[in-house]
C-alpha atoms as a PDB file:
ATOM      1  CA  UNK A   1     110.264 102.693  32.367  1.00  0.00           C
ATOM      2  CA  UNK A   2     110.161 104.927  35.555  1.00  0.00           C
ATOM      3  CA  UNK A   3     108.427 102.914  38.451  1.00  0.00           C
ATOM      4  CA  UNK A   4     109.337 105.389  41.464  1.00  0.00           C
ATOM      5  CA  UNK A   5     105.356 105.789  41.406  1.00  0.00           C
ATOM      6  CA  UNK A   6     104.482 102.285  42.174  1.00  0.00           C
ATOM      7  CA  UNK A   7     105.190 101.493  45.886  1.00  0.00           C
ATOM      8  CA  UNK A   8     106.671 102.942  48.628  1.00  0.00           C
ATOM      9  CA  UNK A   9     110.008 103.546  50.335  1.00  0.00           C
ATOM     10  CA  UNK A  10     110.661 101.780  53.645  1.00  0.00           C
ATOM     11  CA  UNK A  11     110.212 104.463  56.357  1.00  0.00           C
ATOM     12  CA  UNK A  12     113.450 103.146  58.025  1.00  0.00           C
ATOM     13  CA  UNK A  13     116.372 105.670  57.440  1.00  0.00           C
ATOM     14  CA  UNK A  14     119.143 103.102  57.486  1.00  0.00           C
ATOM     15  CA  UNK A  15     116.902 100.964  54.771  1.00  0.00           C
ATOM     16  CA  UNK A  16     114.766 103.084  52.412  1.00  0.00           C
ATOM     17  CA  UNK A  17     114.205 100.398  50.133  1.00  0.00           C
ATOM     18  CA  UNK A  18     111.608 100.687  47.703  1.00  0.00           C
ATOM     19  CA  UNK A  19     108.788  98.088  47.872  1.00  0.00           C
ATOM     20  CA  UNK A  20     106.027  96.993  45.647  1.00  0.00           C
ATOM     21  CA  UNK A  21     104.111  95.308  48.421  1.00  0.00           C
ATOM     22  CA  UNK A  22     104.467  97.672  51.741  1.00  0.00           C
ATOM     23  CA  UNK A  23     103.620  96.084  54.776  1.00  0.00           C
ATOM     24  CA  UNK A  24     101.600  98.687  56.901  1.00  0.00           C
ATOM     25  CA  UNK A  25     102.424  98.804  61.254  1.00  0.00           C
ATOM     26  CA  UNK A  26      98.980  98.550  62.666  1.00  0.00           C
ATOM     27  CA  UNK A  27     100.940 100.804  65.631  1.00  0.00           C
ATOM     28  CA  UNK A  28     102.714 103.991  63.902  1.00  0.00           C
ATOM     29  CA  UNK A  29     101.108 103.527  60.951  1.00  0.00           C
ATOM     30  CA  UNK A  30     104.161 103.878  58.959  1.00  0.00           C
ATOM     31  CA  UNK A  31     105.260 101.388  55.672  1.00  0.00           C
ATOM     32  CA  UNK A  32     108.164  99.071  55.373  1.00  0.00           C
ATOM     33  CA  UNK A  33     109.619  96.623  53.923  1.00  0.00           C
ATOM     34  CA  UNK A  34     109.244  92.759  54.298  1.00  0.00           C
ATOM     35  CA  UNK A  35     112.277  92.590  56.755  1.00  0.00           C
ATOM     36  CA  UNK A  36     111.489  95.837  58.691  1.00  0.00           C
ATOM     37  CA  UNK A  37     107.445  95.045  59.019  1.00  0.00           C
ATOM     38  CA  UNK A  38     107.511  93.625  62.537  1.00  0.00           C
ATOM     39  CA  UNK A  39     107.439  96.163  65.373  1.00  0.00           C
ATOM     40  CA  UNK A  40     110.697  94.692  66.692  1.00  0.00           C
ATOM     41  CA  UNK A  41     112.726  95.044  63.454  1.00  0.00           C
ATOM     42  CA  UNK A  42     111.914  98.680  63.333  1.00  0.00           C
ATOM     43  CA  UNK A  43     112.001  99.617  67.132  1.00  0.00           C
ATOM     44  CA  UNK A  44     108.443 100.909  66.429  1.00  0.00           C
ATOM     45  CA  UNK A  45     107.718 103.362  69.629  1.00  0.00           C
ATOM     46  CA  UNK A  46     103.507 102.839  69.714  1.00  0.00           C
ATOM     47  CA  UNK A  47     104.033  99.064  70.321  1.00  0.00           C
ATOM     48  CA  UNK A  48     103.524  97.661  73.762  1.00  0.00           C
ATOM     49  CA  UNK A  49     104.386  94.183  73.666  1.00  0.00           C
ATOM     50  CA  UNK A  50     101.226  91.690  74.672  1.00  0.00           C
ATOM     51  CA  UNK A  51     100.869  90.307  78.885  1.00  0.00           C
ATOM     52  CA  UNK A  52     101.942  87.240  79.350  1.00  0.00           C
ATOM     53  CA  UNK A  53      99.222  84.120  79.399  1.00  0.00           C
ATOM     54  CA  UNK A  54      97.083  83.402  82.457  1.00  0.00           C
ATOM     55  CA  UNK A  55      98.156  80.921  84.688  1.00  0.00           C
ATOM     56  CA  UNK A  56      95.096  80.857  87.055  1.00  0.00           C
ATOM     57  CA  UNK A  57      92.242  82.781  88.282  1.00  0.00           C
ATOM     58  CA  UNK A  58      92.623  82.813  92.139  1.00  0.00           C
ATOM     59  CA  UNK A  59      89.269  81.427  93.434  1.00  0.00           C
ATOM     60  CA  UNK A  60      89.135  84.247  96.345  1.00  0.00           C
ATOM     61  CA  UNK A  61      89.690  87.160  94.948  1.00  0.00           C
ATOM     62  CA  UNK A  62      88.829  85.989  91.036  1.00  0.00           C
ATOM     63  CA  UNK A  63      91.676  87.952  89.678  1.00  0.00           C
ATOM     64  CA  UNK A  64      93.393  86.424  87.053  1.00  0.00           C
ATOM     65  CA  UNK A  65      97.358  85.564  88.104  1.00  0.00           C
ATOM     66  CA  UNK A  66      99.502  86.183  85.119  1.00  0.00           C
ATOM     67  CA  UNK A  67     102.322  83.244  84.677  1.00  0.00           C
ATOM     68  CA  UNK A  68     106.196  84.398  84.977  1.00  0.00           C
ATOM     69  CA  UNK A  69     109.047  82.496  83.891  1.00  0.00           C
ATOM     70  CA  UNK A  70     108.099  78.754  85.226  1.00  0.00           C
ATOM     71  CA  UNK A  71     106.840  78.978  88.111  1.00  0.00           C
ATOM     72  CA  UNK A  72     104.794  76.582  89.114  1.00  0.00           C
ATOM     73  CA  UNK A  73     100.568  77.178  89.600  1.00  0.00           C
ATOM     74  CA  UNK A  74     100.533  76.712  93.606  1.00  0.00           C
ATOM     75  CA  UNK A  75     104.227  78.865  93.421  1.00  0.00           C
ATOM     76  CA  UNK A  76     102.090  81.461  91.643  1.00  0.00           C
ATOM     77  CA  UNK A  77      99.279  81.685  94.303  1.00  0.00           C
ATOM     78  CA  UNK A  78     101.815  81.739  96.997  1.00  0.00           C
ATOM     79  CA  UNK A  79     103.286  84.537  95.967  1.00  0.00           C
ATOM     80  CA  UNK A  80      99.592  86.135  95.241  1.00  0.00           C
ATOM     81  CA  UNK A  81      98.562  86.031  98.918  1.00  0.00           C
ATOM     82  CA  UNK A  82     102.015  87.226 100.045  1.00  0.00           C
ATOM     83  CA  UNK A  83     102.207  90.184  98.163  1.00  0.00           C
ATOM     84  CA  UNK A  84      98.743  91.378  99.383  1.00  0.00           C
ATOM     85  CA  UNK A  85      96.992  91.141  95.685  1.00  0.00           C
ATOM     86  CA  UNK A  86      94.428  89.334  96.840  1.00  0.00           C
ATOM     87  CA  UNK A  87      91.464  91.368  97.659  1.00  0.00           C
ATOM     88  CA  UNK A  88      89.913  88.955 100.186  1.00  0.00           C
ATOM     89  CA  UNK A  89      92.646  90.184 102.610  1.00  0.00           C
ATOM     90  CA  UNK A  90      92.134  93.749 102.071  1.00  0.00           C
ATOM     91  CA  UNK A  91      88.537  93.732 103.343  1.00  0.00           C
ATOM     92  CA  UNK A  92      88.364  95.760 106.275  1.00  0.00           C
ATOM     93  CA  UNK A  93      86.125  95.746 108.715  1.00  0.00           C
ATOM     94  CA  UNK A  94      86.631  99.324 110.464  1.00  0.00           C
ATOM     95  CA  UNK A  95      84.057  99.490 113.521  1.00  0.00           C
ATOM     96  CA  UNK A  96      85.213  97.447 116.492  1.00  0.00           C
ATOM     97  CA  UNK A  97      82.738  95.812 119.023  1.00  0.00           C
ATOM     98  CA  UNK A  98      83.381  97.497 122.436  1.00  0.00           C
ATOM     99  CA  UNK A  99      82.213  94.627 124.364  1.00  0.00           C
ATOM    100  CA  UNK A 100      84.568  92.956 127.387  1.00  0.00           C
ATOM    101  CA  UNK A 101      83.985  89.209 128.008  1.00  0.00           C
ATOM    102  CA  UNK A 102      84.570  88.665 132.022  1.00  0.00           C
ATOM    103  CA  UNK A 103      87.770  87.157 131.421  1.00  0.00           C
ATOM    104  CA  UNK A 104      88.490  90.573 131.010  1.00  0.00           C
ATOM    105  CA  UNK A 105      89.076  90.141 126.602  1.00  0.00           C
ATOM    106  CA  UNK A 106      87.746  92.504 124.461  1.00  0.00           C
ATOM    107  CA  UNK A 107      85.307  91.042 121.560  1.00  0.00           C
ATOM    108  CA  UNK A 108      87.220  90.350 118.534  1.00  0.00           C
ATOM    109  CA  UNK A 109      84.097  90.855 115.995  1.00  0.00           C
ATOM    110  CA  UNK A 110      84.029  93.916 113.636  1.00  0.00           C
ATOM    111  CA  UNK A 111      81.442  95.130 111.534  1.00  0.00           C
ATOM    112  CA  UNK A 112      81.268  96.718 108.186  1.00  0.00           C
ATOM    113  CA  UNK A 113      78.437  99.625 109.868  1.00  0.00           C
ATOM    114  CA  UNK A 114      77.990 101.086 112.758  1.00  0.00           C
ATOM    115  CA  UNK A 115      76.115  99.390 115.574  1.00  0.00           C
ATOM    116  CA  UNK A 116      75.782 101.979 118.192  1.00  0.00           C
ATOM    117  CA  UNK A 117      74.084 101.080 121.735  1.00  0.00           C
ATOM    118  CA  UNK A 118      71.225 104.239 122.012  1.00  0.00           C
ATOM    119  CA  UNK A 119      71.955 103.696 126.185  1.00  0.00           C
ATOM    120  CA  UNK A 120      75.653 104.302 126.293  1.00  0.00           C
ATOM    121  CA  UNK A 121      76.466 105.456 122.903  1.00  0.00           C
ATOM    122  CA  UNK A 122      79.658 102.332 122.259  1.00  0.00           C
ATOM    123  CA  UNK A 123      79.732 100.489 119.092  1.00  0.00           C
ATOM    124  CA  UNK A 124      78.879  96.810 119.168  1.00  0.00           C
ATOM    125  CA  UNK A 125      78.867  93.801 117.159  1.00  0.00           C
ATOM    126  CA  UNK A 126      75.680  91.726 116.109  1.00  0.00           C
ATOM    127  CA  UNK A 127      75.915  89.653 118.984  1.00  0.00           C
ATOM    128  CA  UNK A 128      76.120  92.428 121.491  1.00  0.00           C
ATOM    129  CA  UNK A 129      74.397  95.069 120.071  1.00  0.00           C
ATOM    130  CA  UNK A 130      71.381  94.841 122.448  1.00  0.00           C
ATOM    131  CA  UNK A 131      71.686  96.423 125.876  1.00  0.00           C
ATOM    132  CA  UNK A 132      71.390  93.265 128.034  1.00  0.00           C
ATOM    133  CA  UNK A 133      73.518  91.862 125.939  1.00  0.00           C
ATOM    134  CA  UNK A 134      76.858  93.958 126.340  1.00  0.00           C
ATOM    135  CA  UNK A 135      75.434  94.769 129.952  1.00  0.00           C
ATOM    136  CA  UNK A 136      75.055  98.266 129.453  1.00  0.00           C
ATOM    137  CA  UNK A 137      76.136 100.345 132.121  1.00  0.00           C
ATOM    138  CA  UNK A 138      73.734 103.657 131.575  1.00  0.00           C
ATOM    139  CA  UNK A 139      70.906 100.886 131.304  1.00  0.00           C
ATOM    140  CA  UNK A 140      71.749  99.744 134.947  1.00  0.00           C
ATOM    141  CA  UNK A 141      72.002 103.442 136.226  1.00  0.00           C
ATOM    142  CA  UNK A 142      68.832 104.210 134.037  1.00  0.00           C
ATOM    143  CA  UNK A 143      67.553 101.006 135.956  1.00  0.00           C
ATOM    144  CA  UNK A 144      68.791 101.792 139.309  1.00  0.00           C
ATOM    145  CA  UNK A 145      67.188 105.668 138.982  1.00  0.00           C
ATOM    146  CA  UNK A 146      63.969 104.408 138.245  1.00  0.00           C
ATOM    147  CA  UNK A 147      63.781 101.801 141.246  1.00  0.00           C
ATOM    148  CA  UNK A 148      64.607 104.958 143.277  1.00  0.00           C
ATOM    149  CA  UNK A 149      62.118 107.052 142.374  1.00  0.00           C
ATOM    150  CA  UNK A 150      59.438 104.221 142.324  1.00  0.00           C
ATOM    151  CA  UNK A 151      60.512 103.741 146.038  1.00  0.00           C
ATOM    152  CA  UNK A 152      60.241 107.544 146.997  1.00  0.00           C
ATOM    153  CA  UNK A 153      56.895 107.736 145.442  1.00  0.00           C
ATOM    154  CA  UNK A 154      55.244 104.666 146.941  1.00  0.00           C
ATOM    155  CA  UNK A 155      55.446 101.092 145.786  1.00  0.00           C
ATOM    156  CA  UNK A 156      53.250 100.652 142.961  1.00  0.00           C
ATOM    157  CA  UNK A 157      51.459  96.926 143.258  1.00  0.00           C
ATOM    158  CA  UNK A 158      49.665  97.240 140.209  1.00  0.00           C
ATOM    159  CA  UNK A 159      52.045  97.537 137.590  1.00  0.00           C
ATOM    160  CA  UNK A 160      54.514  94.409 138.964  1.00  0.00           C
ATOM    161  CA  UNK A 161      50.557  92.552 139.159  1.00  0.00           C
ATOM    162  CA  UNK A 162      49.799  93.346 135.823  1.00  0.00           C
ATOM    163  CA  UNK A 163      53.808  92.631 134.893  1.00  0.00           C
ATOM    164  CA  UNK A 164      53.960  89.397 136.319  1.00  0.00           C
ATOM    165  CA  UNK A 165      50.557  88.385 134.260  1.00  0.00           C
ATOM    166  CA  UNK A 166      51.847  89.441 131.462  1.00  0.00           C
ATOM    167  CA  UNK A 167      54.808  87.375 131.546  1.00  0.00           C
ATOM    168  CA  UNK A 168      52.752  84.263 132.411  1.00  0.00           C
ATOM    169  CA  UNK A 169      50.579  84.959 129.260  1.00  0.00           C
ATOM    170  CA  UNK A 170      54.028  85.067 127.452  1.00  0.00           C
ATOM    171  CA  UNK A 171      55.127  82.142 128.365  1.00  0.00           C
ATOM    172  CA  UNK A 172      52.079  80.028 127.652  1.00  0.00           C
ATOM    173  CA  UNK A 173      50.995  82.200 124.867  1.00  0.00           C
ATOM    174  CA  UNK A 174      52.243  80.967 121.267  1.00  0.00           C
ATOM    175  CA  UNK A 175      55.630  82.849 120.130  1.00  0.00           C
ATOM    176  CA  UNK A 176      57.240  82.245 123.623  1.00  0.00           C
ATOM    177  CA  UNK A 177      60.961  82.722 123.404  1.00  0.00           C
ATOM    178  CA  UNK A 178      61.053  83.437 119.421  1.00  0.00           C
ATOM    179  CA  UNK A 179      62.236  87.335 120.178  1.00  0.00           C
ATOM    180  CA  UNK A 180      65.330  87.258 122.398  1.00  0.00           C
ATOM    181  CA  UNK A 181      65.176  90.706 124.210  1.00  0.00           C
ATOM    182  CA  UNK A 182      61.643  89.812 124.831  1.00  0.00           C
ATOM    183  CA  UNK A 183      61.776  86.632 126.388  1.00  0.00           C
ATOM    184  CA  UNK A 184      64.861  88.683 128.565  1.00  0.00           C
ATOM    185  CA  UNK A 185      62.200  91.165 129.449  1.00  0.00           C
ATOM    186  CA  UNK A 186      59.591  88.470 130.783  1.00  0.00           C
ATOM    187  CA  UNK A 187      61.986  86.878 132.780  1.00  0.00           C
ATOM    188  CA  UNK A 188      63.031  90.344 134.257  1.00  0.00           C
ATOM    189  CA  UNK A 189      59.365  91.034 134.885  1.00  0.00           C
ATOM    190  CA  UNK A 190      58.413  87.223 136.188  1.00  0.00           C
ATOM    191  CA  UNK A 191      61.605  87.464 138.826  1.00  0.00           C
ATOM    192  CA  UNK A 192      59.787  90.452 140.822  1.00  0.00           C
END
């Protein structure tokens, strides 16, 4: 009775054996025999061996940190940060605030977009983005021009009048002091 039909060969070349039940690699797709059916008993080439288990997820960056040998959890988030995985650390901030305190220290803020200062054309932070703010220097020359030509052309009583009223109905008026460039503008106005 000829049974070379029934089955298959191993696809090994040292084994060849012939095998009623062929196990199938779910890699190369190729048949073997019960001894050769793992993926490392026949060197298969389409097998990439699994990661190892998580360890931890890193609670800044929420990547998952794989575990290696036995190193300890806190070992393993150590050497997370120190390697620069992290993605909390790699957040730049590319536009620098121009702004210099008067001990003479630049402002260490940066900002993810532009801020830039429509008077002198510098990039500022939040906090100093305003023009009295960073004490712009083309505002006080803009500033200085205008009290110039106001003084060539006569002084002009009814405007610093109607100014000053205006900054009196500011300040008892509701709202007073909500907007900070405006309350900055009455007391410019109030101090004529």
């Amino acid at each position: 009775m000829d049974l070379s039909h029934v089955g298959k060969h191993c696809h090994l070349k040292d084994c060849r054996k012939l095998d009623f039940l062929p196990f199938r690699c779910g890699h190369c797709k190729l048949s073997f025999c019960l001894e050769h059916r793992l993926p490392k008993n026949h060197a298969c080439e389409h097998y990439t061996p699994p990661r190892p288990p998580v360890a931890t997820v890193c609670k800044d960056c929420n990547r998952s940190i794989l575990q290696e040998g036995d190193l300890a959890v806190p070992a393993l988030l150590k050497r997370h940060y120190a390697q620069g995985e992290c993605k909390k650390f790699k957040v730049e901030k590319p536009h620098r605030c121009n702004f210099v305190k008067a001990t003479g220290r630049r402002c260490k803020k940066r900002e993810f977009d532009e801020i830039i200062c429509k008077h002198c054309g510098l990039n500022f932070c939040i906090k100093h983005r305003h023009a009295e703010d960073h004490k712009c220097a083309a505002l006080a020359k803009k500033k200085l021009e205008q009290k110039t030509r106001r003084g060539a052309t006569g002084s002009n009583k009814g405007a610093g009048a109607a100014a000053r009223s205006c900054g009196s109905q500011a300040r008892r008026g509701r709202g007073s002091g909500t907007n900070l460039a405006h309350s900055r503008l009455v007391k410019q106005f109030s101090s004529r």
